[in-house]
Protein backbone atom coordinates (compact mmCIF):
# COMPACT_ATOMS: atom_id res chain seq x y z
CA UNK A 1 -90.45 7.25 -15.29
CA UNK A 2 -89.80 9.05 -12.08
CA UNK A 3 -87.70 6.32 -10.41
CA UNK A 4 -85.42 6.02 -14.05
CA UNK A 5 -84.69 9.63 -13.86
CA UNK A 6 -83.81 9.32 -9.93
CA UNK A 7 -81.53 5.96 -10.97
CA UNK A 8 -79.75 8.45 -13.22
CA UNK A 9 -79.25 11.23 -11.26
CA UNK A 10 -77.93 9.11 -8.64
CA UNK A 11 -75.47 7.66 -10.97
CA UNK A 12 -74.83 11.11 -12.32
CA UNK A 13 -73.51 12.46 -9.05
CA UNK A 14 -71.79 9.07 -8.38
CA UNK A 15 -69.88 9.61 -11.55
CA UNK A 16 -69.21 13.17 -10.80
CA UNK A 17 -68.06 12.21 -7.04
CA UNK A 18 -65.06 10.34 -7.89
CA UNK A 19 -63.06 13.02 -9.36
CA UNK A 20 -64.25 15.24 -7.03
CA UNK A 21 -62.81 13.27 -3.96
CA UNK A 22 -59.85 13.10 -5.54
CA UNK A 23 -59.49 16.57 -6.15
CA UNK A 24 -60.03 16.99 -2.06
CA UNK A 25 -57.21 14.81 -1.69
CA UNK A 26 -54.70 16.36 -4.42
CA UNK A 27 -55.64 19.88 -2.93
CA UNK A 28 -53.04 19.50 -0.51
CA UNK A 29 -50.54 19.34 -2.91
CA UNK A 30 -51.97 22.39 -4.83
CA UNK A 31 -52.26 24.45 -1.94
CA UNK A 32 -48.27 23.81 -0.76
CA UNK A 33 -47.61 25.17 -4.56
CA UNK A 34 -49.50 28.17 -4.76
CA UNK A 35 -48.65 28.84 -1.28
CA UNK A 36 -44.48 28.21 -2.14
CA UNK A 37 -45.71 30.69 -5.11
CA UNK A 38 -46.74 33.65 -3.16
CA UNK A 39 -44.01 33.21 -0.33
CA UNK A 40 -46.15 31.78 2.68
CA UNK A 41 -43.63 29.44 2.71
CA UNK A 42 -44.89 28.44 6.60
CA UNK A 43 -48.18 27.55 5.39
CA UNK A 44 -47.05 25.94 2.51
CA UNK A 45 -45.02 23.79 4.58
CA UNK A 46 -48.08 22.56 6.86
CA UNK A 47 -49.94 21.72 3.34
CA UNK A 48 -47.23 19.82 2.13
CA UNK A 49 -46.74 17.45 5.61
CA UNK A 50 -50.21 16.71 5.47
CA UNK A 51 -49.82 15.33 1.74
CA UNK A 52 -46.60 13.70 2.30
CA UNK A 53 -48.12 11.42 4.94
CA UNK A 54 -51.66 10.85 2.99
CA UNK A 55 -51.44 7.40 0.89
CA UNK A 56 -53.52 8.98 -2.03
CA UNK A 57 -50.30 11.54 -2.59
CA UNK A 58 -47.58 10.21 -0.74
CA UNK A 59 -46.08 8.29 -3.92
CA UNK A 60 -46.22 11.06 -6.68
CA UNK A 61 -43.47 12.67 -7.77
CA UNK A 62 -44.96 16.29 -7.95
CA UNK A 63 -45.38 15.51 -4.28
CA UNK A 64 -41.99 15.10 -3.33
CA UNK A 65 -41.00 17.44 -5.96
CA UNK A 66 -42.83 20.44 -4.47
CA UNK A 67 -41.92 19.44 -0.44
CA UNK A 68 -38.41 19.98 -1.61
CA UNK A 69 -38.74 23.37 -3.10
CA UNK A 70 -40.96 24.33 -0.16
CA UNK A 71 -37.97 23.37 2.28
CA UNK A 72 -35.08 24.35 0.30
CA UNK A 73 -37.29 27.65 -0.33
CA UNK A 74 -37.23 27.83 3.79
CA UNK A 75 -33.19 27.18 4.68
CA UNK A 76 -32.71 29.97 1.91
CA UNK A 77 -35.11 32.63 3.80
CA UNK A 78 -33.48 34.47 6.70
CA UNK A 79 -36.97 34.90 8.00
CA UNK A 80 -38.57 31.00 7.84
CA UNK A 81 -35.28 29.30 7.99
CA UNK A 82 -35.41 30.21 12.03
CA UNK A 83 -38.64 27.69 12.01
CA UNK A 84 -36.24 25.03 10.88
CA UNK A 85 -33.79 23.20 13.18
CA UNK A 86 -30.28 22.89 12.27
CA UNK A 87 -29.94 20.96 9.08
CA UNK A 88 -33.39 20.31 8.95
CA UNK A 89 -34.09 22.49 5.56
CA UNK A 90 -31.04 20.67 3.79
CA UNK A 91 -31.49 17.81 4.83
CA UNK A 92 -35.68 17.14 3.99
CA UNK A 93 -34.92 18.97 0.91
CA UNK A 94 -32.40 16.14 -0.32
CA UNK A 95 -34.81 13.37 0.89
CA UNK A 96 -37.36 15.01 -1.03
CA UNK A 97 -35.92 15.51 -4.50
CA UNK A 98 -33.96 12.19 -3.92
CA UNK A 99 -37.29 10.40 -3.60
CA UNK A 100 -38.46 12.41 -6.66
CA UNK A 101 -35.70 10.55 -8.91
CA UNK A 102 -36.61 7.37 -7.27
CA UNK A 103 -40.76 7.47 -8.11
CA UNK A 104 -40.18 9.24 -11.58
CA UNK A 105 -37.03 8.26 -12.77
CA UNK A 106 -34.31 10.77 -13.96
CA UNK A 107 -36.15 10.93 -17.19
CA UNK A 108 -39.80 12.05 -15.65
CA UNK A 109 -41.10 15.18 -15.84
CA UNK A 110 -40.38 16.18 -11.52
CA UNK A 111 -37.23 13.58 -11.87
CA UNK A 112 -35.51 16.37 -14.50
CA UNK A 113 -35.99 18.85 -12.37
CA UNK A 114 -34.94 17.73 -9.02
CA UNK A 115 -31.49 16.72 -10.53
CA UNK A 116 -30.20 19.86 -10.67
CA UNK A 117 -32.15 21.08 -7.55
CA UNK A 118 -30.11 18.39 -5.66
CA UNK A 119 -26.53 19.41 -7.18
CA UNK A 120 -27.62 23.01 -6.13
CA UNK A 121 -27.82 21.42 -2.74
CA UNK A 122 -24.77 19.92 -2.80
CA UNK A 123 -23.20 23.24 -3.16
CA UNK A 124 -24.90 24.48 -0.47
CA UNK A 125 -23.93 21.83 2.52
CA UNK A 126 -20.64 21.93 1.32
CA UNK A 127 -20.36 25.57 1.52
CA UNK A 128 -22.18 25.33 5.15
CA UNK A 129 -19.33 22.95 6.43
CA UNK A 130 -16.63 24.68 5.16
CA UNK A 131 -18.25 27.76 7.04
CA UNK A 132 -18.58 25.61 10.26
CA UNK A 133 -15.03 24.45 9.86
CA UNK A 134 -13.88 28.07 9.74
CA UNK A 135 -16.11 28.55 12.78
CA UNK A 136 -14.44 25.68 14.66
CA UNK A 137 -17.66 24.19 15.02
CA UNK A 138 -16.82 20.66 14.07
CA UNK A 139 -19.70 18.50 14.39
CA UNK A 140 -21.73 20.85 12.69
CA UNK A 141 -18.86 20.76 9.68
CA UNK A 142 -18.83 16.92 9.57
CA UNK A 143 -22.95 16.83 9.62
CA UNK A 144 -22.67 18.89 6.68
CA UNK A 145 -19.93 17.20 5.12
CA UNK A 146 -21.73 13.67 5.46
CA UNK A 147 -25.00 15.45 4.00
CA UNK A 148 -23.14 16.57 1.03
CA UNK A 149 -21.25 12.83 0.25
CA UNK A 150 -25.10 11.81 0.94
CA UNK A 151 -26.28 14.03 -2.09
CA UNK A 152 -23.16 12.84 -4.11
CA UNK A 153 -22.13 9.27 -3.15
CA UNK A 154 -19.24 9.22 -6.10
CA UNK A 155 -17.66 12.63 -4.75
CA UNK A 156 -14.56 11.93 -2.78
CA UNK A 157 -14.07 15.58 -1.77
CA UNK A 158 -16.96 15.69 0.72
CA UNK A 159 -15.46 12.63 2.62
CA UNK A 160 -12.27 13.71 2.82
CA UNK A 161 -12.73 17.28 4.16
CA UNK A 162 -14.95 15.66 6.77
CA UNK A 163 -11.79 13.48 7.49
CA UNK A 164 -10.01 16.80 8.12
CA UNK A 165 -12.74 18.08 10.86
CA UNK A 166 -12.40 15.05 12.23
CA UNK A 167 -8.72 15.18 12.93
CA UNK A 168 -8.99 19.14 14.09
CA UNK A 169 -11.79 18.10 17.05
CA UNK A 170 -9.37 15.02 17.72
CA UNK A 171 -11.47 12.84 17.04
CA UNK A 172 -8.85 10.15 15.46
CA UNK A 173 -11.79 7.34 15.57
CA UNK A 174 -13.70 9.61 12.86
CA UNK A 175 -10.93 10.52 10.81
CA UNK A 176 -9.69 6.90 10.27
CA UNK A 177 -13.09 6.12 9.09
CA UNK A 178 -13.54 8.93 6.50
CA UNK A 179 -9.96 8.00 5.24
CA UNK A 180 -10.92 4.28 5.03
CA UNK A 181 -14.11 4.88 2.97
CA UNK A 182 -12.28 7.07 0.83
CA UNK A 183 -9.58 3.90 0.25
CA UNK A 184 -13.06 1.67 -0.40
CA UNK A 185 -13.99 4.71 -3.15
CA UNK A 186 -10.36 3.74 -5.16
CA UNK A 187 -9.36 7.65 -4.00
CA UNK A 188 -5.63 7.89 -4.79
CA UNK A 189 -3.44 10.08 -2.60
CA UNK A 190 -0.32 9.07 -0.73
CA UNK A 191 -1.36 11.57 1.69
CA UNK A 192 -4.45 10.00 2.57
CA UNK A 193 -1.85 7.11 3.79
CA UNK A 194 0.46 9.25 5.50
CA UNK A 195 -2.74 10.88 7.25
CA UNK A 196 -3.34 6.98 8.61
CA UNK A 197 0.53 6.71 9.44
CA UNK A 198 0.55 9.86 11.71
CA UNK A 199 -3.02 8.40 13.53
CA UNK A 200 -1.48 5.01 13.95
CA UNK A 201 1.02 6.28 15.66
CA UNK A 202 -0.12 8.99 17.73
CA UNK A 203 -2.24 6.18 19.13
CA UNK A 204 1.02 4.07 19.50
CA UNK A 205 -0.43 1.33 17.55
CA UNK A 206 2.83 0.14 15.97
CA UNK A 207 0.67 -2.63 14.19
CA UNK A 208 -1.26 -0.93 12.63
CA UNK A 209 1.14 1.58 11.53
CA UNK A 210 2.66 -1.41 10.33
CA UNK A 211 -0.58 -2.86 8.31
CA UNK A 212 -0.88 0.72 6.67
CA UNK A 213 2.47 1.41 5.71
CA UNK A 214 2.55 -1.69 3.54
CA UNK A 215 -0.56 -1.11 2.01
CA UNK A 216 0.81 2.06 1.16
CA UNK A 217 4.08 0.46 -0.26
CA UNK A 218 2.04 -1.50 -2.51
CA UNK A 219 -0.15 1.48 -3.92
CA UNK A 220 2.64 3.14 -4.31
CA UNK A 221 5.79 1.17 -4.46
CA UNK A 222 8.05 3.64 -5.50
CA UNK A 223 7.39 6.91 -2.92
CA UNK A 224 10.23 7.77 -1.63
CA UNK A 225 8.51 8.17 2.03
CA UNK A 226 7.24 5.43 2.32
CA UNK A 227 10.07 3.49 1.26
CA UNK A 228 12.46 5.20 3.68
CA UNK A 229 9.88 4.77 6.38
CA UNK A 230 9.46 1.23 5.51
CA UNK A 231 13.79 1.37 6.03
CA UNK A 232 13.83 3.18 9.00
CA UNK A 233 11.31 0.27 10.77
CA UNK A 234 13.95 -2.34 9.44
CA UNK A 235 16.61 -0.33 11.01
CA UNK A 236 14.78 0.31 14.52
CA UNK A 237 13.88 -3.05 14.10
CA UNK A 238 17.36 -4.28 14.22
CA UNK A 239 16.81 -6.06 10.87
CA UNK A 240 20.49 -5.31 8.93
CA UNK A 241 20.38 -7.65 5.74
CA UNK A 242 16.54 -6.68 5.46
CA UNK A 243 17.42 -2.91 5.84
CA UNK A 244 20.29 -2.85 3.22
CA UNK A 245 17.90 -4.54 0.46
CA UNK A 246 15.43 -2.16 1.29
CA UNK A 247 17.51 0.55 1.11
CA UNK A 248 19.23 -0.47 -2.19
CA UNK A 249 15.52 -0.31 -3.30
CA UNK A 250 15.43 3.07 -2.08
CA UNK A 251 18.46 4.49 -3.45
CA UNK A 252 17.82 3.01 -7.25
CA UNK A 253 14.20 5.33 -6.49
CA UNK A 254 15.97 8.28 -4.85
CA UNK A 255 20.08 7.80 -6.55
CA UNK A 256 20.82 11.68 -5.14
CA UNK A 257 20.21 11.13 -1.69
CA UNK A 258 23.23 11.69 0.45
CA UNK A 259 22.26 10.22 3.40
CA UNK A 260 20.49 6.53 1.92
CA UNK A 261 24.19 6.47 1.09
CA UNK A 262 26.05 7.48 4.84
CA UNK A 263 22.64 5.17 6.15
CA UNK A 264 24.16 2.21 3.98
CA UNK A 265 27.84 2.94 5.23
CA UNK A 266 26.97 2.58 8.79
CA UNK A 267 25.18 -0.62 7.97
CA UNK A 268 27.93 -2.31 6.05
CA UNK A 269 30.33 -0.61 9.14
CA UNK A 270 28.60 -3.06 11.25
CA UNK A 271 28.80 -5.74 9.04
CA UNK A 272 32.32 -5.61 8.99
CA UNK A 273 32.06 -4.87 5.23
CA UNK A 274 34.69 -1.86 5.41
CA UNK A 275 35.33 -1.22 1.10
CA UNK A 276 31.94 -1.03 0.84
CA UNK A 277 31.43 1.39 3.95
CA UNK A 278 33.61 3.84 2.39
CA UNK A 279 32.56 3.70 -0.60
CA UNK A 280 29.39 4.62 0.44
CA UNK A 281 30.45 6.87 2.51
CA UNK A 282 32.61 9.19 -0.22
CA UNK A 283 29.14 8.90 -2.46
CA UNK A 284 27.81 10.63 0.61
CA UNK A 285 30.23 13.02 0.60
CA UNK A 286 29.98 13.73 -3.20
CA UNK A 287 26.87 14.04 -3.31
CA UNK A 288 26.62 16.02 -0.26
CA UNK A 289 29.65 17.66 1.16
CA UNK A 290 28.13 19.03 4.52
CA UNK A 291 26.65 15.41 5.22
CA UNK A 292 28.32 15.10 8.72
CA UNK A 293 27.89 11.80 8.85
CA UNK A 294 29.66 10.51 6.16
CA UNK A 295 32.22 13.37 6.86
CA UNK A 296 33.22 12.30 10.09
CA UNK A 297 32.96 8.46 9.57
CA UNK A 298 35.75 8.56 6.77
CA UNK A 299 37.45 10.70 9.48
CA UNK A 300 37.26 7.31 11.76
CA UNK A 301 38.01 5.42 8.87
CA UNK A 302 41.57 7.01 8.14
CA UNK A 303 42.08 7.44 11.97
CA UNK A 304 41.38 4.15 12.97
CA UNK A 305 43.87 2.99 9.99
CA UNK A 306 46.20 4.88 11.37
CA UNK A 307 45.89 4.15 14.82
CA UNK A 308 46.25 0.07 14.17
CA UNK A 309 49.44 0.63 12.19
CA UNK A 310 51.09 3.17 14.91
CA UNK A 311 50.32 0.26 17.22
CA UNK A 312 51.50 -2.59 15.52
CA UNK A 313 54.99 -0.47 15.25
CA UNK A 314 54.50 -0.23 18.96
CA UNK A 315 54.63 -4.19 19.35
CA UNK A 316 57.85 -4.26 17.03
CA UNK A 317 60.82 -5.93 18.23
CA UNK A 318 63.63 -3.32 18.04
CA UNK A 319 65.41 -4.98 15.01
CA UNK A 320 62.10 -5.27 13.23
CA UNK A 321 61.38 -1.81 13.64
CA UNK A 322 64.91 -0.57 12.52
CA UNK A 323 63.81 -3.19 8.68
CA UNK A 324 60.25 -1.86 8.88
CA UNK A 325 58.95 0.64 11.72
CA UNK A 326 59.56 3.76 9.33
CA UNK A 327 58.46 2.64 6.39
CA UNK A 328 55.06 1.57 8.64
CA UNK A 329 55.12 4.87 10.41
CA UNK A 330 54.86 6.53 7.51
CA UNK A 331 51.67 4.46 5.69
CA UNK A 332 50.21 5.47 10.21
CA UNK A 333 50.94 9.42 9.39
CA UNK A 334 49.50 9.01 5.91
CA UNK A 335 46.38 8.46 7.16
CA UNK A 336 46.89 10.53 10.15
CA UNK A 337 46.66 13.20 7.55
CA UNK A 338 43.76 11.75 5.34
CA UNK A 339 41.67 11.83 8.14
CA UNK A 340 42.45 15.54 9.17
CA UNK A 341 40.06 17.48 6.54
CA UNK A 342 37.43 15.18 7.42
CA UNK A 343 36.74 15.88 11.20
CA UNK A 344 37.39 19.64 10.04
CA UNK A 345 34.92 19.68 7.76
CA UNK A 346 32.73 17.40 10.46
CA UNK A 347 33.38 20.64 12.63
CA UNK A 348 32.56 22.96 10.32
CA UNK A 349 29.03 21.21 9.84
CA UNK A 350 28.43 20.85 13.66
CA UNK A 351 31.13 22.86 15.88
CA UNK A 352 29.62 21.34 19.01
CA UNK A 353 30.95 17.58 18.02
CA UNK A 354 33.20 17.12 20.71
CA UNK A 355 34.07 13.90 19.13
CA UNK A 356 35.45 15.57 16.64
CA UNK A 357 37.67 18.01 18.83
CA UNK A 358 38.77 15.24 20.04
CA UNK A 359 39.91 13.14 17.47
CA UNK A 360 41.65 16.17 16.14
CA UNK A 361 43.31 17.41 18.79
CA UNK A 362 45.16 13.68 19.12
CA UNK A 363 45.75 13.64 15.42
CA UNK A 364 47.90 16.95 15.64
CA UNK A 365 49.40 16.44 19.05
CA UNK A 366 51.11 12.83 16.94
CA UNK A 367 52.28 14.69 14.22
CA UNK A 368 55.18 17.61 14.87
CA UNK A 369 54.05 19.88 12.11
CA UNK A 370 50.51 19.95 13.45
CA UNK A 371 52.88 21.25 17.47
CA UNK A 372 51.12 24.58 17.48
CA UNK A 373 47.39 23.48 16.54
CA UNK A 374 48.35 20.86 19.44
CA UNK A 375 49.29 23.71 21.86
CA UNK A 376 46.45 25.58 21.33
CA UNK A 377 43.79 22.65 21.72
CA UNK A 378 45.68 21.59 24.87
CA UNK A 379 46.32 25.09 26.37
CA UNK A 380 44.66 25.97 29.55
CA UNK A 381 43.36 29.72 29.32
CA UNK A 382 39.86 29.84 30.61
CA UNK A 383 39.58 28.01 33.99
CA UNK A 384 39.86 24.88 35.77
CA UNK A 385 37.22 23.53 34.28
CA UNK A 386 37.31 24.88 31.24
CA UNK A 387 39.43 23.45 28.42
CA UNK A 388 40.17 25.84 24.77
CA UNK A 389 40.43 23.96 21.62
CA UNK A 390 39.62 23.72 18.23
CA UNK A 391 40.90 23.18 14.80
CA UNK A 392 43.52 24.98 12.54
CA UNK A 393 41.97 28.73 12.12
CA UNK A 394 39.64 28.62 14.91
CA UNK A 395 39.19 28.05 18.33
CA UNK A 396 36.26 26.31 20.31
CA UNK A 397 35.69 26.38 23.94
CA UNK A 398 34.29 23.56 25.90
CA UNK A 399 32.98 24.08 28.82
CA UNK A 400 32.47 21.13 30.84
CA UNK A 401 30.21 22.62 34.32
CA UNK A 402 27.80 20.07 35.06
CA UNK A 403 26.50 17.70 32.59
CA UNK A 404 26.36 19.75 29.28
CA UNK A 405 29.33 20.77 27.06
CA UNK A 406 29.13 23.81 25.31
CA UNK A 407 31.31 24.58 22.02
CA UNK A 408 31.73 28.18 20.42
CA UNK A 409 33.82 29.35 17.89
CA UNK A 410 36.15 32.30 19.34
């Protein structure tokens, strides 16, 4: 009878043992909470390192659940976060309720809660790098930055500010990547491209500038920048036919733009393809009458006119000329007189264009009305060196001393 009752309480404290050990193990745990409770945040940090590590309590939610608030609890105290290193609070905390969600699903009872514990967090890095930014520290900004795209992997606006601290610490590498992850997120900005432009080229990789700017054209095919950029490579480029359909492109985008028009005139100038030139060129003009440009190439236009007629009546036998050379000569000083308001107007836009000067100052010196605006523009006043001339109502000095020429109005 003796041994049965010995057989039972053995099995008695066997049965009673189990629970027990497992309490010993779980105390951990409970400990870290009430400790997190009362504020001894430091000790309940030690409590919850040792249960985070122990296989009995390393895969339960609550586990995870409570190392985060202990941590977060710790970055938010002025007085434990000094036992922290930088970024260490933030970034256990986000492990911590991330690995919540994981064992207990967003559904479980620890996996609720830690969901909006880790958008609180996300607020919180974010806010840090934007104060490191401020601060100028950099890599402290972009640590912060990453921790926060970390938290929320569909947010674009973490990854692109941290493409912006990248480019202020120069750090080109950096920034390329941020603005290349955002492209592999579908972010949409035709900034984000131009960002990628400037870095292409401030590293003088022309290909690459290249590669970009035609991804760009075909995310957004009808940006004005791009599509002049993609023009001004043709033109560099030497590429005439493939400029002028590009820029026909450009113009049906941007029809108000003075200068895709005086652009287009010079182009068809060098084709040879003079009604067209000048057609472009008085578009240029209507739309725009201080384009100088267009301005002062329908001043060549009428000059140059002028100028072969005056020298085919030169070549005139002397019968010829007595049938035709007046009739001729007047069709030269038509044009003489066309191109006149032009180069004025060319010098009213830019009264340093000595091309201008002089291309007026032979226009009025070939026609005797125009004698006393010839005087003045040949009349030597200011020095030997120094020449005075300048258009009807004004007067422009050139100075010629060494290699600069300097125009003002008198």
């Amino acid at each position: 009878m003796k041994k049965t009752f010995l057989t039972l309480a053995a099995a008695a404290i066997l049965a009673t043992g189990a629970p027990l050990m497992v309490s010993a193990q779980m105390s951990a745990v409970t400990n870290a909470i009430l400790n997190q409770r009362t504020g001894l945040l430091d000790k309940a940090r030690v409590d919850i390192d040792k249960a985070i590590v122990n296989e009995k309590t390393s895969g339960k939610a609550k586990t995870w659940f409570t190392r985060g608030q202990v941590y977060e609890g710790m970055f938010e105290s002025p007085i434990y976060s000094k036992q922290l290193q930088p970024g260490e609070g933030l970034q256990k905390a986000y492990e911590s309720y991330n690995n919540t969600i994981e064992l207990d699903t967003k559904d479980g009872e620890f996996g609720k809660q830690a969901i909006p514990r880790l958008d609180g967090l996300y607020g919180r890095a974010f806010n840090d790098a934007v104060n490191s930014y401020n601060a100028k520290d950099y890599d402290k900004a972009i640590g912060s930055y990453k921790l926060a795209a970390q938290i929320k992997p569909q947010d674009t606006t973490a990854v692109l500010y941290s493409a912006y601290a990248y480019e202020a610490k120069q750090d080109f590498a950096g920034a390329k990547d941020s603005y290349n992850q955002l492209l592999g997120m579908n972010y949409k900005s035709a900034n984000l491209y131009n960002r990628l432009l400037q870095i292409a080229r401030q590293q003088n990789d022309n290909a690459e500038a290249s590669k970009v700017l035609q991804q760009a054209l075909v995310a957004y095919p009808n940006n004005k920048n791009f599509m002049l950029q993609d023009l001004n490579a043709s033109l560099a480029g030497g590429k005439g036919d493939d400029a002028i359909a590009k820029i026909d492109k450009t113009i049906a985008a941007d029809p108000t733009n003075s200068n895709l028009y005086a652009v287009r005139g010079s182009l068809y100038d060098q084709q040879k393809k003079t009604d067209l030139a000048v057609a472009d060129y008085r578009k240029a003009v209507e739309l725009d009458p201080k384009n100088f440009d267009a301005q002062f190439n329908l001043g060549v236009y009428n000059y140059n006119k002028a100028a072969d007629i005056y020298t085919r009546v030169s070549k005139m036998a002397l019968r010829t000329y007595q049938v035709n050379g007046k009739k001729l000569e007047g069709e030269g000083r038509k044009y003489f007189e066309l191109a006149i308001p032009y180069f004025e107007q060319a010098l009213v836009i830019q009264p340093s264009d000595l091309n201008s000067v002089t291309s007026l100052r032979k226009i009025y010196c070939r026609l005797p009305e125009y004698k006393q605006d010839c005087l003045r523009l040949t009349e030597q006043e200011i020095g030997p060196n120094d020449e005075k001339v300048g258009p009807r109502g004004g007067y422009y000095y050139i100075n010629k001393s060494g290699n600069k020429t300097f125009i003002k109005k008198q």
